[in-house]
N, C-alpha and C. Protein backbone atom coordinates (compact mmCIF):
# COMPACT_ATOMS: atom_id res chain seq x y z
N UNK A 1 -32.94 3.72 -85.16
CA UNK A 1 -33.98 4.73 -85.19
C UNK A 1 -33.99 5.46 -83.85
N UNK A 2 -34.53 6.52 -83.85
CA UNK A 2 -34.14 7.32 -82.56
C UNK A 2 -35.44 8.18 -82.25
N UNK A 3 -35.64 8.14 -81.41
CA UNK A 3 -37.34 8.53 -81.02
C UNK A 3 -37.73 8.14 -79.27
N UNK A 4 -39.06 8.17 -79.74
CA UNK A 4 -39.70 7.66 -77.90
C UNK A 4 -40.73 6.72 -78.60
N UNK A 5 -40.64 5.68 -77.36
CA UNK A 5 -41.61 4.85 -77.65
C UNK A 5 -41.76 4.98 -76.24
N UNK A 6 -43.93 4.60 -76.78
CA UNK A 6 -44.25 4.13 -75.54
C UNK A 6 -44.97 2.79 -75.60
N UNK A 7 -45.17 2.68 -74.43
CA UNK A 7 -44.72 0.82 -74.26
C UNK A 7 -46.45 0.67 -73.07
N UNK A 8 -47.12 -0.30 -73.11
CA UNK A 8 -47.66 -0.63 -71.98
C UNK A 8 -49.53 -0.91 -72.51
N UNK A 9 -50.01 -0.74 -71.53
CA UNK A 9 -51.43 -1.32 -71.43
C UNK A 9 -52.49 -0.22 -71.90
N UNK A 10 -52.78 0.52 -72.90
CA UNK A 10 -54.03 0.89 -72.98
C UNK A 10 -55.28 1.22 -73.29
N UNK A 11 -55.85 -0.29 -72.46
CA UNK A 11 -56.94 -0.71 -72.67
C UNK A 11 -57.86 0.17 -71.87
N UNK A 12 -56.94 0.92 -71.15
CA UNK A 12 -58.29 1.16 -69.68
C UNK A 12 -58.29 3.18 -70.78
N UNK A 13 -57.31 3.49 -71.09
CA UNK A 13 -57.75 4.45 -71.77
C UNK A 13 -58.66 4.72 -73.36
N UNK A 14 -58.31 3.34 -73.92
CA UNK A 14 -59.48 2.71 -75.13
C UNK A 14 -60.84 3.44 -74.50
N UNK A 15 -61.18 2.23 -73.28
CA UNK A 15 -62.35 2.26 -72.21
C UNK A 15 -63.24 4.14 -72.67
N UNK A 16 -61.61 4.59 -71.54
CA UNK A 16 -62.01 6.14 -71.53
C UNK A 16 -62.65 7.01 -72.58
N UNK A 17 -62.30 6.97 -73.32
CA UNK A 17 -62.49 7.63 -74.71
C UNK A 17 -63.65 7.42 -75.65
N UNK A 18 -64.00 6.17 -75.18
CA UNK A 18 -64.81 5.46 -75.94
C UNK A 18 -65.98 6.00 -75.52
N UNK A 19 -66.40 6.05 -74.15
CA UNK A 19 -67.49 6.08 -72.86
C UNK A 19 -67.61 7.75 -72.97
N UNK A 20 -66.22 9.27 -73.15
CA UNK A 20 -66.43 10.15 -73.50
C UNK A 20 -67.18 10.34 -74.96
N UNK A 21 -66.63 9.97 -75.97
CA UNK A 21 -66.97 9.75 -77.11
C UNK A 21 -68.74 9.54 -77.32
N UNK A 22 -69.27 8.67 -76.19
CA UNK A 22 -70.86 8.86 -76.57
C UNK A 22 -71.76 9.19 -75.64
N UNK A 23 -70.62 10.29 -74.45
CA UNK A 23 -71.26 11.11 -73.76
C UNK A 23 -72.88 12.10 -74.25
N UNK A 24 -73.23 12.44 -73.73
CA UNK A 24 -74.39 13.80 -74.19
C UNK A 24 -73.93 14.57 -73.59
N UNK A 25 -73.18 15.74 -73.65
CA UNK A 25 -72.27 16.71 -73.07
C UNK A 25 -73.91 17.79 -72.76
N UNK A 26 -74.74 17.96 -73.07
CA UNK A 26 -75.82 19.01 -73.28
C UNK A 26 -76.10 19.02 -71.84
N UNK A 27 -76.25 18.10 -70.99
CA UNK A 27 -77.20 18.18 -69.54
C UNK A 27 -75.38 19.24 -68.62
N UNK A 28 -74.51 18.42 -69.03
CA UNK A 28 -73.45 19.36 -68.53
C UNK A 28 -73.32 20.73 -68.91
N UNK A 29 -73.57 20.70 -69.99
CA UNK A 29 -73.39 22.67 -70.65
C UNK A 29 -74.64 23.32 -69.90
N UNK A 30 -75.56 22.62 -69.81
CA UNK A 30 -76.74 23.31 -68.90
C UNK A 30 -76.42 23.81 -67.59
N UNK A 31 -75.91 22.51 -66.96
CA UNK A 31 -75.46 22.94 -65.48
C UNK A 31 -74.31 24.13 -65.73
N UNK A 32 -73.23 24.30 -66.58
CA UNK A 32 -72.53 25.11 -66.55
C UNK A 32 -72.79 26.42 -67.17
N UNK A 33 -73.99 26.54 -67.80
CA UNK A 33 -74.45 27.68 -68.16
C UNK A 33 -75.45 28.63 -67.12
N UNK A 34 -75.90 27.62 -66.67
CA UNK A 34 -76.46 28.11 -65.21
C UNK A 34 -75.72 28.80 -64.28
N UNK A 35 -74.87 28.18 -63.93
CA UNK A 35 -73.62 28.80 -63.12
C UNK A 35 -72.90 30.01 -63.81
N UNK A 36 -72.73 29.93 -65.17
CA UNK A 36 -72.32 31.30 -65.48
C UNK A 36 -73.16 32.60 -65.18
N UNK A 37 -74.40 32.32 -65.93
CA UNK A 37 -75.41 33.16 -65.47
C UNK A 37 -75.65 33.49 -64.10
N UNK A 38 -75.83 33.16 -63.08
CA UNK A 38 -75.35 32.70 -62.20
C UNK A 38 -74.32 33.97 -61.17
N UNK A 39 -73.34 33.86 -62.00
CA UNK A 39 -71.95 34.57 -61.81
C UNK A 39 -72.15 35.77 -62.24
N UNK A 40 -72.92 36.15 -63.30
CA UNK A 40 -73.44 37.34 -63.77
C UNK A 40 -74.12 38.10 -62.95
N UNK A 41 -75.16 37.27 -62.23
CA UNK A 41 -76.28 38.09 -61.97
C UNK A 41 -75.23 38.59 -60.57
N UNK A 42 -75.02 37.57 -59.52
CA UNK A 42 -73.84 38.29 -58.28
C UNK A 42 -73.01 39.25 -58.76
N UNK A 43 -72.53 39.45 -60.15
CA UNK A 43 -71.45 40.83 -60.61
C UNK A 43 -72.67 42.07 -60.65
N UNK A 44 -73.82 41.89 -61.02
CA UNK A 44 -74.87 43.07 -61.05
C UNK A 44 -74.95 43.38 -59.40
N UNK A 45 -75.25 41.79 -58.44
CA UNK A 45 -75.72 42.69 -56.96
C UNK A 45 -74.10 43.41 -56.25
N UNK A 46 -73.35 42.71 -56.95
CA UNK A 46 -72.24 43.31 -55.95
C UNK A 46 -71.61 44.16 -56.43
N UNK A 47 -71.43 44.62 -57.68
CA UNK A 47 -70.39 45.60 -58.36
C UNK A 47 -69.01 45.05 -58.83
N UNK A 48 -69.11 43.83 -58.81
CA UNK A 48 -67.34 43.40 -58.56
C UNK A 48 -67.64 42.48 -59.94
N UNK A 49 -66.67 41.99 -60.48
CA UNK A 49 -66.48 41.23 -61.96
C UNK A 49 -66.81 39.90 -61.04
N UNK A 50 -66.76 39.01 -61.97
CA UNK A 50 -67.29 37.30 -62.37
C UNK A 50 -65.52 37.11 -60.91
N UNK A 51 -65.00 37.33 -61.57
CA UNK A 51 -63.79 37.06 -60.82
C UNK A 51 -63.38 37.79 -59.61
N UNK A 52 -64.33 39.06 -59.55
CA UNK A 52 -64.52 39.27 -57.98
C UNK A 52 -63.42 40.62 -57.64
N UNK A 53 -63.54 41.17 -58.80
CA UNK A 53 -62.59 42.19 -59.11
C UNK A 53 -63.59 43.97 -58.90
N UNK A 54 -63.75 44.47 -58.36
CA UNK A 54 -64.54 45.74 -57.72
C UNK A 54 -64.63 46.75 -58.87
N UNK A 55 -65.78 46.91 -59.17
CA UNK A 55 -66.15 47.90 -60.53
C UNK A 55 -66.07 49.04 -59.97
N UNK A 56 -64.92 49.82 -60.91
CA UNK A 56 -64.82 51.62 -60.63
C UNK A 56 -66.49 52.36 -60.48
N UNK A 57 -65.98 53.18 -59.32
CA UNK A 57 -67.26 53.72 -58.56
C UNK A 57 -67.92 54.73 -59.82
N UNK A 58 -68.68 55.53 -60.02
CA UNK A 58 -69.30 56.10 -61.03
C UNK A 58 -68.63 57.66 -61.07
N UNK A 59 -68.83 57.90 -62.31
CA UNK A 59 -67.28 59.56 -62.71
C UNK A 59 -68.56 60.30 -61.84
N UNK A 60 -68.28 61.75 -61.42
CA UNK A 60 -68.63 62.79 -60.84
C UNK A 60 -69.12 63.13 -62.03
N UNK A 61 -69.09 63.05 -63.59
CA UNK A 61 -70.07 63.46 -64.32
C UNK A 61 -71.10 63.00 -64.38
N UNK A 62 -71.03 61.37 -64.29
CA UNK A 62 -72.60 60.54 -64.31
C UNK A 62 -73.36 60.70 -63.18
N UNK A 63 -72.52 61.24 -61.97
CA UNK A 63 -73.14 61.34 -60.11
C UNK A 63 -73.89 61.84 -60.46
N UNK A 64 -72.86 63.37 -61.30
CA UNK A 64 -74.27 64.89 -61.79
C UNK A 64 -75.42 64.36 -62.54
N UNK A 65 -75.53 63.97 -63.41
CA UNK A 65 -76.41 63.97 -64.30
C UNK A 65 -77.31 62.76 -64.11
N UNK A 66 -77.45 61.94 -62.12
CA UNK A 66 -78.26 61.56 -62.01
C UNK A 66 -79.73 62.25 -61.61
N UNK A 67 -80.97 62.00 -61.60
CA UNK A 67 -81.78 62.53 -61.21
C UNK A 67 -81.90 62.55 -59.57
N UNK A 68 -81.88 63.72 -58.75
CA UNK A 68 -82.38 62.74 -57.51
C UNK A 68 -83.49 61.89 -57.02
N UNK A 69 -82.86 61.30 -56.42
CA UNK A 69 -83.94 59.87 -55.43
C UNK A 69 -83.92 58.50 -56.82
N UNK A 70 -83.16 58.89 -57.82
CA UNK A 70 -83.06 57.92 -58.99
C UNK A 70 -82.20 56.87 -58.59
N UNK A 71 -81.93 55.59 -58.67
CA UNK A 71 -80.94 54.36 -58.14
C UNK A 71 -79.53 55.45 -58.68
N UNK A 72 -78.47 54.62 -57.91
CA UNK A 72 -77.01 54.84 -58.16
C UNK A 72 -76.19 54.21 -58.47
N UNK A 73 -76.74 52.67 -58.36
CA UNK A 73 -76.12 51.12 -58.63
C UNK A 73 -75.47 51.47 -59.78
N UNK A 74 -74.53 50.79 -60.45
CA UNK A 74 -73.74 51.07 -61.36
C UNK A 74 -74.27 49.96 -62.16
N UNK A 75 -74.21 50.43 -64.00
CA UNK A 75 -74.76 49.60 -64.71
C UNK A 75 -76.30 49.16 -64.80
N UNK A 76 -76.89 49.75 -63.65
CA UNK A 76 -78.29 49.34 -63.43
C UNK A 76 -79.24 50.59 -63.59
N UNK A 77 -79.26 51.43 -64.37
CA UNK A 77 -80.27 52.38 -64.55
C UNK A 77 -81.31 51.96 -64.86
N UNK A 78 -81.53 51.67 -65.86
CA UNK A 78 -83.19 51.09 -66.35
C UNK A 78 -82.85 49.13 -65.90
N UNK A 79 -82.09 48.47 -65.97
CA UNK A 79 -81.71 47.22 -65.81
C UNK A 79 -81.94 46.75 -66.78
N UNK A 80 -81.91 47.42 -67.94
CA UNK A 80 -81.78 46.47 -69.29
C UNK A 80 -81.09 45.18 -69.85
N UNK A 81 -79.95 46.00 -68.93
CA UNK A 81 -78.55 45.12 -69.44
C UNK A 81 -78.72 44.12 -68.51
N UNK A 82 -78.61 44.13 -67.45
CA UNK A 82 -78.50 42.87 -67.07
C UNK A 82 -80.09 41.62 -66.60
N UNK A 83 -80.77 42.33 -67.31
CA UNK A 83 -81.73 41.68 -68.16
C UNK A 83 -82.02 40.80 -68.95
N UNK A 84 -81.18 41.32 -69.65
CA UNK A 84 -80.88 41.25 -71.33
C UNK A 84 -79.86 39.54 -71.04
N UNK A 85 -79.26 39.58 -70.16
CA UNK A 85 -78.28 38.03 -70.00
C UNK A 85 -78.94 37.22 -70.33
N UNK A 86 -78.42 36.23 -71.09
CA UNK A 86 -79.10 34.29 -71.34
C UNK A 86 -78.38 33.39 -71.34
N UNK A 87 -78.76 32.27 -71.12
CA UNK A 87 -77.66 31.50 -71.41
C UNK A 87 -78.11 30.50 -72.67
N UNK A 88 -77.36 29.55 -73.16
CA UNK A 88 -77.43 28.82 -74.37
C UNK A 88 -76.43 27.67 -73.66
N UNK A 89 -76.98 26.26 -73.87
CA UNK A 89 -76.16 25.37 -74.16
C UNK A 89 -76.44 24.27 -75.18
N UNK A 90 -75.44 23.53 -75.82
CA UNK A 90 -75.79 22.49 -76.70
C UNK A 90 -74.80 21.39 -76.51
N UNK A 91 -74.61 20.31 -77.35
CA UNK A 91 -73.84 19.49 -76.89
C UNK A 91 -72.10 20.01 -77.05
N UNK A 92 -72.53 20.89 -77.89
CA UNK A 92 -70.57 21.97 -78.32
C UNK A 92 -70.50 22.44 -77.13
N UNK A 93 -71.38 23.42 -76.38
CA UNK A 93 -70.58 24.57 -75.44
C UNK A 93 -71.18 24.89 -74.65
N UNK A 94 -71.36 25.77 -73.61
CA UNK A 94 -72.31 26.67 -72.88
C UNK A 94 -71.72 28.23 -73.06
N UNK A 95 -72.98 29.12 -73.32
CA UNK A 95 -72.54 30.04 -73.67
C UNK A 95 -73.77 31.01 -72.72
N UNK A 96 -72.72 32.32 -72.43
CA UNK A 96 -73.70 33.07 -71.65
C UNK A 96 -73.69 34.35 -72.44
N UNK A 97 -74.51 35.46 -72.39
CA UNK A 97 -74.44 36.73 -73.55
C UNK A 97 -75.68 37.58 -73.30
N UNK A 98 -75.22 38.42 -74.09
CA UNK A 98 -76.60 39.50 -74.69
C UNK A 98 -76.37 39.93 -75.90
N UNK A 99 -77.73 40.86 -76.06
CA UNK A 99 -77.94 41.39 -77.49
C UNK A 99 -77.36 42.64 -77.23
N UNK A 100 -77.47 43.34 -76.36
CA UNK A 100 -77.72 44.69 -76.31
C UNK A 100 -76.47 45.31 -76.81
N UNK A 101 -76.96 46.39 -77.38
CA UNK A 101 -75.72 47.04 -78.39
C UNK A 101 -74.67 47.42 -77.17
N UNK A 102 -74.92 48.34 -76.37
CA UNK A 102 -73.80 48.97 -75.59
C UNK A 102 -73.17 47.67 -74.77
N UNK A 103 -73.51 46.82 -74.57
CA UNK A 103 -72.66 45.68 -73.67
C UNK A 103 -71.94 46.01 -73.70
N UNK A 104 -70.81 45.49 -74.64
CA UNK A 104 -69.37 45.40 -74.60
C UNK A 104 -68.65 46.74 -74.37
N UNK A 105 -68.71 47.70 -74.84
CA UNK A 105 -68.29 49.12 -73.84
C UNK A 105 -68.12 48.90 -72.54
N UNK A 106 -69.15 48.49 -71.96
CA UNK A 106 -69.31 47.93 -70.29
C UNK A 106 -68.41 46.72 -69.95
N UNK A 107 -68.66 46.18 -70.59
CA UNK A 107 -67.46 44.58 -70.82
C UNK A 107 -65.91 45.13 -70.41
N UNK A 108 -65.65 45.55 -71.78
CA UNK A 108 -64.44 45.67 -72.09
C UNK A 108 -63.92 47.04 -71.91
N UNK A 109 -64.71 48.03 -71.84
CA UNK A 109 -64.40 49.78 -71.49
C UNK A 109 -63.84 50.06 -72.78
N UNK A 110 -63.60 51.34 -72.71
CA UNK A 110 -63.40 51.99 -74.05
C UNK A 110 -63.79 53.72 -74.22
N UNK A 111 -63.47 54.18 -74.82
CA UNK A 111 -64.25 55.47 -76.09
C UNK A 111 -65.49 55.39 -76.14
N UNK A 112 -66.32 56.40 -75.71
CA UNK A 112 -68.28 56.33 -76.42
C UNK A 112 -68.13 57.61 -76.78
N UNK A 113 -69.30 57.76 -77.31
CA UNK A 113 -69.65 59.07 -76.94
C UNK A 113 -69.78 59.43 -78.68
N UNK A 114 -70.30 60.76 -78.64
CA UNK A 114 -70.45 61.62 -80.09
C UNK A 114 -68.98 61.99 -80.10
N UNK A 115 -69.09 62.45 -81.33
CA UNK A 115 -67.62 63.68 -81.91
C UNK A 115 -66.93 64.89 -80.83
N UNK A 116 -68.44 65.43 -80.69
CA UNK A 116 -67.99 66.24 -79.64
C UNK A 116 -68.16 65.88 -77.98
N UNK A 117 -68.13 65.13 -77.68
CA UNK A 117 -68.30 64.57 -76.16
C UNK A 117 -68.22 63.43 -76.38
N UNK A 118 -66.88 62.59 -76.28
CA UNK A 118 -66.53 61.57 -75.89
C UNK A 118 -66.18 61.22 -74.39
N UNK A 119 -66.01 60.27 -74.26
CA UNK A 119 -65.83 60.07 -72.86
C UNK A 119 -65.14 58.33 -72.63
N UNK A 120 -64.41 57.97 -71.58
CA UNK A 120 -63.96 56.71 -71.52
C UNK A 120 -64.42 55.96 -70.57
N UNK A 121 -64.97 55.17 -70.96
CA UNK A 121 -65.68 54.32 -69.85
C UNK A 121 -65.14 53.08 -69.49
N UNK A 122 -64.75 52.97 -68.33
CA UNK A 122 -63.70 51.97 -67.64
C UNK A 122 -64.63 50.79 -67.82
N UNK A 123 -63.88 49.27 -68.10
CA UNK A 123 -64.27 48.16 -68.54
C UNK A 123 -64.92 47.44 -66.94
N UNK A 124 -66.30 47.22 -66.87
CA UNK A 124 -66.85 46.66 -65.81
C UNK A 124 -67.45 45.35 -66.26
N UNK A 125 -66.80 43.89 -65.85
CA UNK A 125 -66.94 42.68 -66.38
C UNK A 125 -68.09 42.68 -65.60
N UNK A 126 -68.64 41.62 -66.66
CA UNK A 126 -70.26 41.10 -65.74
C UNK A 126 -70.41 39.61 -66.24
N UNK A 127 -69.43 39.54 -67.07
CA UNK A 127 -69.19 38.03 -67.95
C UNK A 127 -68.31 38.04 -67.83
N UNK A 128 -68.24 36.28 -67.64
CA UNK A 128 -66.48 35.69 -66.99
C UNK A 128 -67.23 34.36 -66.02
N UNK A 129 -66.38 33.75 -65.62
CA UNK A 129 -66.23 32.66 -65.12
C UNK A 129 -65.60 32.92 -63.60
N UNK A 130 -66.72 33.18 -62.96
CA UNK A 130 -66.46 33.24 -60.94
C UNK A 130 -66.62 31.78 -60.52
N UNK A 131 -67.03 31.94 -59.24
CA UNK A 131 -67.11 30.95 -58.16
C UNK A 131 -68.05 29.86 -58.34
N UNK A 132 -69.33 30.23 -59.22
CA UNK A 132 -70.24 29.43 -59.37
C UNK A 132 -70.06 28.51 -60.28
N UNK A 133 -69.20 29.44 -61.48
CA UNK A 133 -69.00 28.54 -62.57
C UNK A 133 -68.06 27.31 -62.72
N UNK A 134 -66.85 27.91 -62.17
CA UNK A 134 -65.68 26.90 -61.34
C UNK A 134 -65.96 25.76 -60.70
N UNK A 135 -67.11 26.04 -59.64
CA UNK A 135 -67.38 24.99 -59.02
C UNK A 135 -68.08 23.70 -60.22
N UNK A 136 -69.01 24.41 -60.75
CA UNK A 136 -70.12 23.47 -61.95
C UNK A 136 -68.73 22.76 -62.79
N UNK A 137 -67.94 23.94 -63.27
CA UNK A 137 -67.16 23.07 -64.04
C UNK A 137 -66.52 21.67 -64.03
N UNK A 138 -65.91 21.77 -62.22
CA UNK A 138 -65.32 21.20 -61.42
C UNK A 138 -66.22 19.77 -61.13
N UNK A 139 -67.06 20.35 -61.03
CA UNK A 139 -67.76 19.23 -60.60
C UNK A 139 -67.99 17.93 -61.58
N UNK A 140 -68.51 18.91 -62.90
CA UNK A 140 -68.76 18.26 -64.35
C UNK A 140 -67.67 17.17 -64.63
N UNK A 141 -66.48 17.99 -64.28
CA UNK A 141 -65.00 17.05 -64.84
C UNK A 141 -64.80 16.36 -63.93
N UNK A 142 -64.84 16.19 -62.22
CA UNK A 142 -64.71 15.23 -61.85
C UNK A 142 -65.75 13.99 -61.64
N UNK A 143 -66.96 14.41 -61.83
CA UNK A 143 -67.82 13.10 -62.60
C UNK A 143 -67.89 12.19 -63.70
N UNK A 144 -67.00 13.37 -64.31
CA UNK A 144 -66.83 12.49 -65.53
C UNK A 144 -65.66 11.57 -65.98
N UNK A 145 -64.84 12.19 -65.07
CA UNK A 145 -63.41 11.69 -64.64
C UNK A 145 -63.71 10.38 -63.85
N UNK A 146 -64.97 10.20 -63.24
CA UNK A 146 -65.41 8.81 -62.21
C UNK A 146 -65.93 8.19 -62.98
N UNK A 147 -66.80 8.68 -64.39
CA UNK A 147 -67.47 8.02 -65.18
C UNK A 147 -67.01 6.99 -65.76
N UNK A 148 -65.93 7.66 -66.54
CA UNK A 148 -64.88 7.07 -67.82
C UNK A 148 -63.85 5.87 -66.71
N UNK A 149 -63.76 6.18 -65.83
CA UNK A 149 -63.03 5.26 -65.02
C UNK A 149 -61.09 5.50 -65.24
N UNK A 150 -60.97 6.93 -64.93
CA UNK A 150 -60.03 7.49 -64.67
C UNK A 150 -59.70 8.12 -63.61
């Protein structure tokens, strides 16, 4: 017969699995939903994505058609949107989001606009996984990595 075998002791990974297996993952998705949110709100004060990537400055059409003495912050006119962020965790996942219809335009960039005045609006992340979240993550897995006794 021709194959791989493996050969050896594991009891100490039984252990592991077992001890993951009747974890409560929920107090961890909390901490890591925090941290996403978290990561969000620093992409609103700084302009830069979750990952720290610098959001295109605003078109000379939107400059015009601010009011003067009105904010200039990008994404932050009324502050709906980043308002609008929540987080959710359960024992499945942590999840960070909004409702708001236009998000993802802003997310991901794209086409808006009517028939006759479209326009392309460059993708400005505000969701994603930065510094805060990395760390929570990090942290999560190597506690738990001490837990299970790995």
């Amino acid at each position: 017969m021709s194959g791989v075998t493996l050969q050896g002791d594991w009891t100490k990974w039984g252990r592991a699995l077992r001890k993951l297996a009747a974890h409560d993952f929920k107090g961890d998705h909390e901490v890591i939903g925090e941290a996403l949110l978290a990561d969000s709100m620093d992409a609103f004060r700084s302009a830069t994505s979750p990952e720290g990537e610098m959001w295109p400055w605003l078109s000379e059409a939107t400059l015009a058609g601010i009011k003067k003495g009105r904010r200039r912050q990008i994404l932050q006119r009324s502050g709906r949107l980043r308002k609008s962020i929540t987080r959710r965790a359960t024992v499945e996942m942590a999840e960070v989001g909004t409702n708001v219809v236009y998000a993802a335009i802003h997310q991901f960039g794209g086409e808006a606009g009517r028939k006759s005045h479209r326009v392309n609006i460059p993708a400005r992340e505000y969701l994603g996984i930065g510094d805060n979240a990395q760390a929570a993550i990090d942290d999560v897995m190597n506690r738990l990595q001490r837990e299970v006794g790995l």
